[in-house]
N, C-alpha and C. Protein backbone atom coordinates (compact mmCIF):
# COMPACT_ATOMS: atom_id res chain seq x y z
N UNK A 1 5.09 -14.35 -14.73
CA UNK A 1 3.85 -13.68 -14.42
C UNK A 1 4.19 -12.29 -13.92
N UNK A 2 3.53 -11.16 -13.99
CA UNK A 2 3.52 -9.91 -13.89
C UNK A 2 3.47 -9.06 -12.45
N UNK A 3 4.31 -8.93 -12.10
CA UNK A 3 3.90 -8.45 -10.57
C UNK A 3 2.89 -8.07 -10.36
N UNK A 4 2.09 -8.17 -9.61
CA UNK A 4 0.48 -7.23 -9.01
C UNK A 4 -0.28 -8.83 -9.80
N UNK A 5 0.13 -9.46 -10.61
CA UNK A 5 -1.30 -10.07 -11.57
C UNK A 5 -2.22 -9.98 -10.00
N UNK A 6 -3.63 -9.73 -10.66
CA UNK A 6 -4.62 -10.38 -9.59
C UNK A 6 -6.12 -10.65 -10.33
N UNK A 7 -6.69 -11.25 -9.64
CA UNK A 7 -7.91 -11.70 -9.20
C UNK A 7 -8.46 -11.86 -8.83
N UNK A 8 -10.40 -11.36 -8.90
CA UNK A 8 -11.16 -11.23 -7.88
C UNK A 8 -12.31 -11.43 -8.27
N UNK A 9 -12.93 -12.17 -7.16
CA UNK A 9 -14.53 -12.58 -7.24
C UNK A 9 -15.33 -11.94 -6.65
N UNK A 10 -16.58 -11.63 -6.37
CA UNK A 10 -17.52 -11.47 -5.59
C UNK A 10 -18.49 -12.09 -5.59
N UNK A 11 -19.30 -12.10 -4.33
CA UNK A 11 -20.67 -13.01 -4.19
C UNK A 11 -21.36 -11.98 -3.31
N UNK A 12 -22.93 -12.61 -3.35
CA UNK A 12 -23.81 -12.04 -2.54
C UNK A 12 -23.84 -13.35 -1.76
N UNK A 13 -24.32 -13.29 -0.38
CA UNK A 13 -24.34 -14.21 0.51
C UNK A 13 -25.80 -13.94 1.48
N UNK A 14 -26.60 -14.70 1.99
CA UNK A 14 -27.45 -14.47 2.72
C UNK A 14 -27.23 -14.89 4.09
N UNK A 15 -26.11 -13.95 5.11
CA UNK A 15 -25.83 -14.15 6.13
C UNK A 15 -24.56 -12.77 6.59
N UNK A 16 -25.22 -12.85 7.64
CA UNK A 16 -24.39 -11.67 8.50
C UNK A 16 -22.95 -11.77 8.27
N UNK A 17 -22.31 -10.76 7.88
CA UNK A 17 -20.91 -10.53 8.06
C UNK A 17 -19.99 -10.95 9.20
N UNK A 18 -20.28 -11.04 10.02
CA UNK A 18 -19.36 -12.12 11.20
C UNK A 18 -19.37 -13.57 10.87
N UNK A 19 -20.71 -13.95 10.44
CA UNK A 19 -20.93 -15.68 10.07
C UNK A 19 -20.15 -16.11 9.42
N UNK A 20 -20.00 -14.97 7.91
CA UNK A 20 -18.81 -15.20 6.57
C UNK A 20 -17.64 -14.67 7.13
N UNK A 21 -17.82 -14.01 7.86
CA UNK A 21 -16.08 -14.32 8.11
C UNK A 21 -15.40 -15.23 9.00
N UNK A 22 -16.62 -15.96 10.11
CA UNK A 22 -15.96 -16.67 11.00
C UNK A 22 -15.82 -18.09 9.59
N UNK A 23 -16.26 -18.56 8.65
CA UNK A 23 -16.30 -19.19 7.92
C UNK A 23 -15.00 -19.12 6.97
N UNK A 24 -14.79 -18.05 6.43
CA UNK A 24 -13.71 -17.76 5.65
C UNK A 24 -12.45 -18.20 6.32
N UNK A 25 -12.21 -17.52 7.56
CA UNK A 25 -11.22 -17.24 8.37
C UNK A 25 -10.65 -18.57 9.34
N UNK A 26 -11.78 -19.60 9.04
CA UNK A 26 -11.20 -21.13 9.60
C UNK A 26 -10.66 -21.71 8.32
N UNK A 27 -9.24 -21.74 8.71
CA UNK A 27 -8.77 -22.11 7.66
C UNK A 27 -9.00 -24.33 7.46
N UNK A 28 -9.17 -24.63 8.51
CA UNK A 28 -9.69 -25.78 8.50
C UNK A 28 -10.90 -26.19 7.61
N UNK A 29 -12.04 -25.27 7.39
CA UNK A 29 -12.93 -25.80 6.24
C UNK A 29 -12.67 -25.32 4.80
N UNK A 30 -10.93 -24.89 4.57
CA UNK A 30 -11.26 -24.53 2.96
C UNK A 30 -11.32 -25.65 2.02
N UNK A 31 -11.27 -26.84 2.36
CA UNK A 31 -11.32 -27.63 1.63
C UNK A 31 -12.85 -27.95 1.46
N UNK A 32 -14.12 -27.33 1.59
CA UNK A 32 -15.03 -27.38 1.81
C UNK A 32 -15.30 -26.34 0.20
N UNK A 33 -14.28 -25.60 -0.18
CA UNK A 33 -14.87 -24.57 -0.99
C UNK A 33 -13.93 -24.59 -2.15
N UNK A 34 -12.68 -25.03 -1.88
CA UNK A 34 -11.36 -24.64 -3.00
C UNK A 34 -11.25 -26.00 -4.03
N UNK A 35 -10.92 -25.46 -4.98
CA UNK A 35 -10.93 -27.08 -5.88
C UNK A 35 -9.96 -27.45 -5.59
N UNK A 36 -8.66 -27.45 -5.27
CA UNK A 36 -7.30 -28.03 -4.54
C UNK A 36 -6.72 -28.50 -3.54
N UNK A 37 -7.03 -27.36 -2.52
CA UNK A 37 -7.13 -27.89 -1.18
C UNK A 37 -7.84 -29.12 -0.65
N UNK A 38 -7.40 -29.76 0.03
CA UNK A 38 -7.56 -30.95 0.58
C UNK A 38 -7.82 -30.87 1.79
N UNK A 39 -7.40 -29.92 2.97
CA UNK A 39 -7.42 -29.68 3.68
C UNK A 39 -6.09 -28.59 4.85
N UNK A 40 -6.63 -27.97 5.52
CA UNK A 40 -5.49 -27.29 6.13
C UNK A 40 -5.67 -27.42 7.91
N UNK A 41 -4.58 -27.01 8.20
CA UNK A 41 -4.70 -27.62 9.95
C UNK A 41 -3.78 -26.15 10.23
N UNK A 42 -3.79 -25.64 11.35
CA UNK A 42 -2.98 -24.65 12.18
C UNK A 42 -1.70 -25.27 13.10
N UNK A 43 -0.48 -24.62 12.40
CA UNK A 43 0.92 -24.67 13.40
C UNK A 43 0.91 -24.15 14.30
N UNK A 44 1.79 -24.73 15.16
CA UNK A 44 2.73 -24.15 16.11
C UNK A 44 1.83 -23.30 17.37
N UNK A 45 1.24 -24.56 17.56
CA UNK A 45 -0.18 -23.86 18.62
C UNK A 45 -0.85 -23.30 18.26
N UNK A 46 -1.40 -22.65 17.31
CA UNK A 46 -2.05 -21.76 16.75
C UNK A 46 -3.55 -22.33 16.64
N UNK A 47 -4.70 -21.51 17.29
CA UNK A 47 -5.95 -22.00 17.04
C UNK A 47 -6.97 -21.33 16.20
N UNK A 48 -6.39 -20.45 15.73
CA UNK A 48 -7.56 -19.96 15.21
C UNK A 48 -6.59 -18.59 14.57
N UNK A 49 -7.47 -17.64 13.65
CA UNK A 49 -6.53 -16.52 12.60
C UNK A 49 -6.35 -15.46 13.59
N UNK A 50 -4.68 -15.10 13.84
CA UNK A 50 -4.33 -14.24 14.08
C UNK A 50 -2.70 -13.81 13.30
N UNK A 51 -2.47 -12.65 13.47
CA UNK A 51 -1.35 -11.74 12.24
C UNK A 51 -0.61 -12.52 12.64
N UNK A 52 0.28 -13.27 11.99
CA UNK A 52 1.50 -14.01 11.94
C UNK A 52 1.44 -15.72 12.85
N UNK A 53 -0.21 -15.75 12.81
CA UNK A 53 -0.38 -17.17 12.66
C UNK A 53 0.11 -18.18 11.40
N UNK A 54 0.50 -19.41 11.44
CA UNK A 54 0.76 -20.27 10.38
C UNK A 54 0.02 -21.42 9.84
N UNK A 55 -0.31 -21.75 9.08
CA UNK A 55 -0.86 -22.89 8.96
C UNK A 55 -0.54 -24.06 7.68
N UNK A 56 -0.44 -25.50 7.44
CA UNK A 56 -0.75 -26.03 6.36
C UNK A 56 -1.86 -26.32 5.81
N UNK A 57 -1.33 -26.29 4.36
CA UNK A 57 -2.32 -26.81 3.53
C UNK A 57 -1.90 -27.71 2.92
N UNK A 58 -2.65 -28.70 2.63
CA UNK A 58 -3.05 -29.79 1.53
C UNK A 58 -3.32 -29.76 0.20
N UNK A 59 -2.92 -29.75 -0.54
CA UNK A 59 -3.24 -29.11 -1.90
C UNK A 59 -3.08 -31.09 -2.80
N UNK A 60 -4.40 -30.43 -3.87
CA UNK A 60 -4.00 -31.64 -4.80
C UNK A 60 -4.65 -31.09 -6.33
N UNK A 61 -4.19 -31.06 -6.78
CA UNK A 61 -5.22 -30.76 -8.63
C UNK A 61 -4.41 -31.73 -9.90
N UNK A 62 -5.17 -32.51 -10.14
CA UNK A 62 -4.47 -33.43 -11.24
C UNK A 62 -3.86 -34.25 -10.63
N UNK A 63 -2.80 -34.42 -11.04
CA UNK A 63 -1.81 -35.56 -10.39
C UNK A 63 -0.98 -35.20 -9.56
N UNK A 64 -0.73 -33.32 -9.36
CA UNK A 64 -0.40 -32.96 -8.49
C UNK A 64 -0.40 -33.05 -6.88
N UNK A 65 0.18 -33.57 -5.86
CA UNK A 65 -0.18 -33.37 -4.97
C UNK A 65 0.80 -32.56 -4.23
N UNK A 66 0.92 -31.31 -3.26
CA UNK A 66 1.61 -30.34 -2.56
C UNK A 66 1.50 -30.00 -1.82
N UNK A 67 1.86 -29.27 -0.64
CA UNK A 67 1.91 -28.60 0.68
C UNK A 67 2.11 -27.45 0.46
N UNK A 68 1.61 -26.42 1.17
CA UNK A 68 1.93 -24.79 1.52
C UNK A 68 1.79 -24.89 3.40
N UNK A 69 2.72 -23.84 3.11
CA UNK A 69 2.63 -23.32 5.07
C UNK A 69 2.39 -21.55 5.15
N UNK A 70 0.98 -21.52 4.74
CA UNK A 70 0.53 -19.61 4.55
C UNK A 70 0.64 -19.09 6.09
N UNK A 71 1.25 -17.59 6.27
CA UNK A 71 1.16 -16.83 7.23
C UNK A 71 -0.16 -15.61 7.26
N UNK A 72 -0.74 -16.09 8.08
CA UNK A 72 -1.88 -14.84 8.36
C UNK A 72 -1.04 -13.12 8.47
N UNK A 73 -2.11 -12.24 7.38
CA UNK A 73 -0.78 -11.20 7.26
C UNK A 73 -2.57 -10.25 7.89
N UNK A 74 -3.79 -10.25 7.59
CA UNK A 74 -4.52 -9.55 7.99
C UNK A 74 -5.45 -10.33 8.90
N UNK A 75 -5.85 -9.81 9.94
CA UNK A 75 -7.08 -10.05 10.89
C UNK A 75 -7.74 -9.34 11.25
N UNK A 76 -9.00 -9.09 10.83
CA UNK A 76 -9.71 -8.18 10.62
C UNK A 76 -10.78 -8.51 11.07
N UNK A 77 -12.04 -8.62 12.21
CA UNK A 77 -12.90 -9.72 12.37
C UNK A 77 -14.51 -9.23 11.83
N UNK A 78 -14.77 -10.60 11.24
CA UNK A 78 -16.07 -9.50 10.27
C UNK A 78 -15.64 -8.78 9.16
N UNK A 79 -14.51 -8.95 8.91
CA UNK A 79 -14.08 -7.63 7.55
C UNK A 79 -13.05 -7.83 6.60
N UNK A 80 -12.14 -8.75 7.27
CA UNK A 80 -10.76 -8.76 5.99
C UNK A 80 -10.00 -10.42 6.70
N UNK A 81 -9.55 -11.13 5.90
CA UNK A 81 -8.77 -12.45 6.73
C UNK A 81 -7.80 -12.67 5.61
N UNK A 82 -6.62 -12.58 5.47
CA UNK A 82 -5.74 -12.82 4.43
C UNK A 82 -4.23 -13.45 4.65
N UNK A 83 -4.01 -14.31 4.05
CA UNK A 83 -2.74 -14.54 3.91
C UNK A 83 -1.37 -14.92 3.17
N UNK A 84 -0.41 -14.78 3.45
CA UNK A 84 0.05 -14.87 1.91
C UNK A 84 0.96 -16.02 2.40
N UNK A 85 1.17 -16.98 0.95
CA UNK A 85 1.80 -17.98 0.55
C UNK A 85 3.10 -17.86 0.09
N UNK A 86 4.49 -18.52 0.72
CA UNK A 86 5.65 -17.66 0.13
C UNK A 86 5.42 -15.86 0.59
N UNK A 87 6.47 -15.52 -0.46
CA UNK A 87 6.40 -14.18 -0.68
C UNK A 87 6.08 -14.05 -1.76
N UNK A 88 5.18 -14.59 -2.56
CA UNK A 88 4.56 -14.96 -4.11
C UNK A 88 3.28 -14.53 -3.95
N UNK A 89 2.50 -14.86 -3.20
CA UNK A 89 0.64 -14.61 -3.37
C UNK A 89 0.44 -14.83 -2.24
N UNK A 90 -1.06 -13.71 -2.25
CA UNK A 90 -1.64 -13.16 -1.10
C UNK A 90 -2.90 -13.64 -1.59
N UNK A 91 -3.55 -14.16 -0.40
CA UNK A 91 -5.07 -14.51 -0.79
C UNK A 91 -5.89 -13.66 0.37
N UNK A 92 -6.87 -13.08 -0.25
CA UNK A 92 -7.56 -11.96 1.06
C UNK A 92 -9.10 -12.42 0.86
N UNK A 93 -9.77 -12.20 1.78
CA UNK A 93 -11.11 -12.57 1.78
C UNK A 93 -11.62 -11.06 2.43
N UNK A 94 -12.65 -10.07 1.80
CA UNK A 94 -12.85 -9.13 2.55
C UNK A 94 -14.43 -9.49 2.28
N UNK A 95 -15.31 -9.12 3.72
CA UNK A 95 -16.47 -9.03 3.43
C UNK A 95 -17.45 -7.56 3.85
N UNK A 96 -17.85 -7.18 2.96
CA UNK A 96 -19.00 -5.92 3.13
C UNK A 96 -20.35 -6.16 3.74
N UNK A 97 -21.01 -5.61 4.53
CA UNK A 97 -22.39 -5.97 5.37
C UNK A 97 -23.20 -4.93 4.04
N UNK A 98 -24.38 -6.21 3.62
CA UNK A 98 -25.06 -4.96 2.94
C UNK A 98 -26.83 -5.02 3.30
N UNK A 99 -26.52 -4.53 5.13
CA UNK A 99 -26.91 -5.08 5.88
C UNK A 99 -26.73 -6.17 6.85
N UNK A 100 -27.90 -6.10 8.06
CA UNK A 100 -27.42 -6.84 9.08
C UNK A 100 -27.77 -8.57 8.72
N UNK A 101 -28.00 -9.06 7.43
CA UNK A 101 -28.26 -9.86 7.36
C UNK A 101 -28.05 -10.71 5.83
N UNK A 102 -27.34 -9.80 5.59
CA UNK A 102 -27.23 -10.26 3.92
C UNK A 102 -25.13 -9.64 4.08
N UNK A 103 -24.45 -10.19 3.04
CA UNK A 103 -23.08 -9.67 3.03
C UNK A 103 -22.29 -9.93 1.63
N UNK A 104 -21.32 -9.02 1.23
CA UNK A 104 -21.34 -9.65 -0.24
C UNK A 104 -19.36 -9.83 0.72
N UNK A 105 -19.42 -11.05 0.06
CA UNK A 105 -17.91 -11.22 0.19
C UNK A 105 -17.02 -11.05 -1.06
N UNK A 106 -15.42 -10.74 -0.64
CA UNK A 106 -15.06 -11.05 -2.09
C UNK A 106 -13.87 -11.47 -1.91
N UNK A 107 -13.20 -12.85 -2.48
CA UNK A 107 -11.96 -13.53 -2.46
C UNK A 107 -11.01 -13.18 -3.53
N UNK A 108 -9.83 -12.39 -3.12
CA UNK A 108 -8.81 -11.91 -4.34
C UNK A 108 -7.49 -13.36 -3.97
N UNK A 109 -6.77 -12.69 -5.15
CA UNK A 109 -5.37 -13.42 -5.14
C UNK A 109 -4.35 -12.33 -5.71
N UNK A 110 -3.55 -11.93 -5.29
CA UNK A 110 -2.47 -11.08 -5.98
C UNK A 110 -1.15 -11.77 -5.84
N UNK A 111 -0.83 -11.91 -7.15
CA UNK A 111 0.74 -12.79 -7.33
C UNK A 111 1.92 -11.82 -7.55
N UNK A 112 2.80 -11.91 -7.08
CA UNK A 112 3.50 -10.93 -7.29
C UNK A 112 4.87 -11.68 -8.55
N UNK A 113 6.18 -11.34 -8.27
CA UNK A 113 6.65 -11.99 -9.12
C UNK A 113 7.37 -13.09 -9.19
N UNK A 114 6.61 -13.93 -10.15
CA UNK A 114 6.53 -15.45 -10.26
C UNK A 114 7.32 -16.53 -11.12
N UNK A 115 8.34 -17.27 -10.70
CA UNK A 115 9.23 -17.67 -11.78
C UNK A 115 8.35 -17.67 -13.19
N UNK A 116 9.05 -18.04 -13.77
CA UNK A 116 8.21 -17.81 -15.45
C UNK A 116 7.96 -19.36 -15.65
N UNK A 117 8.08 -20.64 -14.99
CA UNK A 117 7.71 -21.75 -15.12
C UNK A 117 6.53 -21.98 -14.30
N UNK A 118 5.84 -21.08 -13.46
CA UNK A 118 4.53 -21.29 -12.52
C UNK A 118 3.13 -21.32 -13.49
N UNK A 119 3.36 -20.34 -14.47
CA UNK A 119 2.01 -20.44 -15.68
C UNK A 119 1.97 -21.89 -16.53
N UNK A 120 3.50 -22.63 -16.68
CA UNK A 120 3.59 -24.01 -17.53
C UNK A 120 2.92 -24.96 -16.11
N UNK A 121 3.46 -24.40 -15.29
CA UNK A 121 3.16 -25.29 -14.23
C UNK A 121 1.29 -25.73 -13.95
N UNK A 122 0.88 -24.55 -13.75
CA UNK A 122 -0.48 -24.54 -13.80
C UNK A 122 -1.86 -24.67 -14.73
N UNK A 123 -1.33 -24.47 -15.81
CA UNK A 123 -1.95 -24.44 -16.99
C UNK A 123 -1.81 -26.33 -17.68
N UNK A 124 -0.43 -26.61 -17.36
CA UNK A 124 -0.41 -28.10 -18.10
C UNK A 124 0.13 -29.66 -17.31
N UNK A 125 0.30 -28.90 -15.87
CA UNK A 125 0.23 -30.22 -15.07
C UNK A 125 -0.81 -29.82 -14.11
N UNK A 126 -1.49 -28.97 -13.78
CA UNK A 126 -2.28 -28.61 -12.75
C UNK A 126 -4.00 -28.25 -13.30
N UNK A 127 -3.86 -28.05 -14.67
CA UNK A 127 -5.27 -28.35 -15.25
C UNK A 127 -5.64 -26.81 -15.34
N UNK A 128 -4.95 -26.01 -15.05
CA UNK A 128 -5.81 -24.60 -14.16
C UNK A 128 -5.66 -23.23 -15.71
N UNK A 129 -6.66 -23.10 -16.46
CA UNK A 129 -6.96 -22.58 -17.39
C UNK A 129 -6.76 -21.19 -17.11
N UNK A 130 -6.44 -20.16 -18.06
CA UNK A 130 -5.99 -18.90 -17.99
C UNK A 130 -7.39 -18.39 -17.53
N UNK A 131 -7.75 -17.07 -16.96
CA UNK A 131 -8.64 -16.81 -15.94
C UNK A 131 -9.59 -17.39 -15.63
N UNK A 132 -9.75 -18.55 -15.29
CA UNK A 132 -10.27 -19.92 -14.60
C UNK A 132 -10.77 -18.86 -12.99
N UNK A 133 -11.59 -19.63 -12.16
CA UNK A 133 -12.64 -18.79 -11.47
C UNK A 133 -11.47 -19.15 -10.23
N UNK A 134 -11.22 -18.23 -9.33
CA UNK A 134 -10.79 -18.40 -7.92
C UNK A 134 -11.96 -18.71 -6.60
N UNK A 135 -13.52 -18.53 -7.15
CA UNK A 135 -14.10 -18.84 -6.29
C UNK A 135 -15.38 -19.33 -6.98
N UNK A 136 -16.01 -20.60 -6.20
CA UNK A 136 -16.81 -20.61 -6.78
C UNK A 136 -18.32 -20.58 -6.04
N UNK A 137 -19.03 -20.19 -6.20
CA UNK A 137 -20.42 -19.69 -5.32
C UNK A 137 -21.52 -20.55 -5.40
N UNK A 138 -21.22 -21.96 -6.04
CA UNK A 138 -21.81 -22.98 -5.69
C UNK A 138 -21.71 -23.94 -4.37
């Protein structure tokens, strides 16, 4: 895979920019939103997103089942929550106020460079179709 590959969604949301980000930024409910995740919990005392917080995840798609341990690389409150997995991919959540009551968020992924078996990997044991959605707004 290509250094930089990325991907990005956006949504409109009907709720204040602190709400979506205190939402985004618990990494405990992404299994509430991600088709893989299963669930994630915070290391090493850690309660909540701060820069060089850690946390696991739960991951499952197909018959796959896996672990990640992502480091919080941005904390931004109300505005940016990101972290990257490995030194492979960064997942960022930034949200815009468009207004005090409405907010459009938008969830990227930037992969940087990726053995050349991660696309066989994902595509034919992991189910995960070439630009397949990173978020979904249902």
């Amino acid at each position: 895979m290509k250094q930089g590959t990325k991907g990005e969604v956006h949504v409109q949301v009907d709720a204040p920019p602190a709400v979506v980000y205190g939402v985004v930024s618990d990494v405990r409910r992404m299994g509430e939103w991600s088709p893989e995740t299963i669930k994630c919990e915070w290391l090493d005392g850690a309660t909540g997103p701060a820069v060089g917080a850690r946390f696991k995840g739960s991951n499952k798609r197909g018959a796959l089942r896996w672990s990640t341990k992502p480091t919080v690389v941005a904390v931004d409150p109300g505005r940016e929550f990101a972290f990257e997995v490995g030194s492979d991919v960064r997942w960022t959540y930034r949200v815009d106020a468009d207004g005090p009551e409405r907010s459009s968020p938008s969830r990227s992924r930037c992969s940087k460079d990726l053995a050349w078996y991660y696309p066989l990997i994902e595509r034919w044991l992991m189910g995960i179709k070439t630009g397949a959605p990173i978020w979904s707004a249902a």
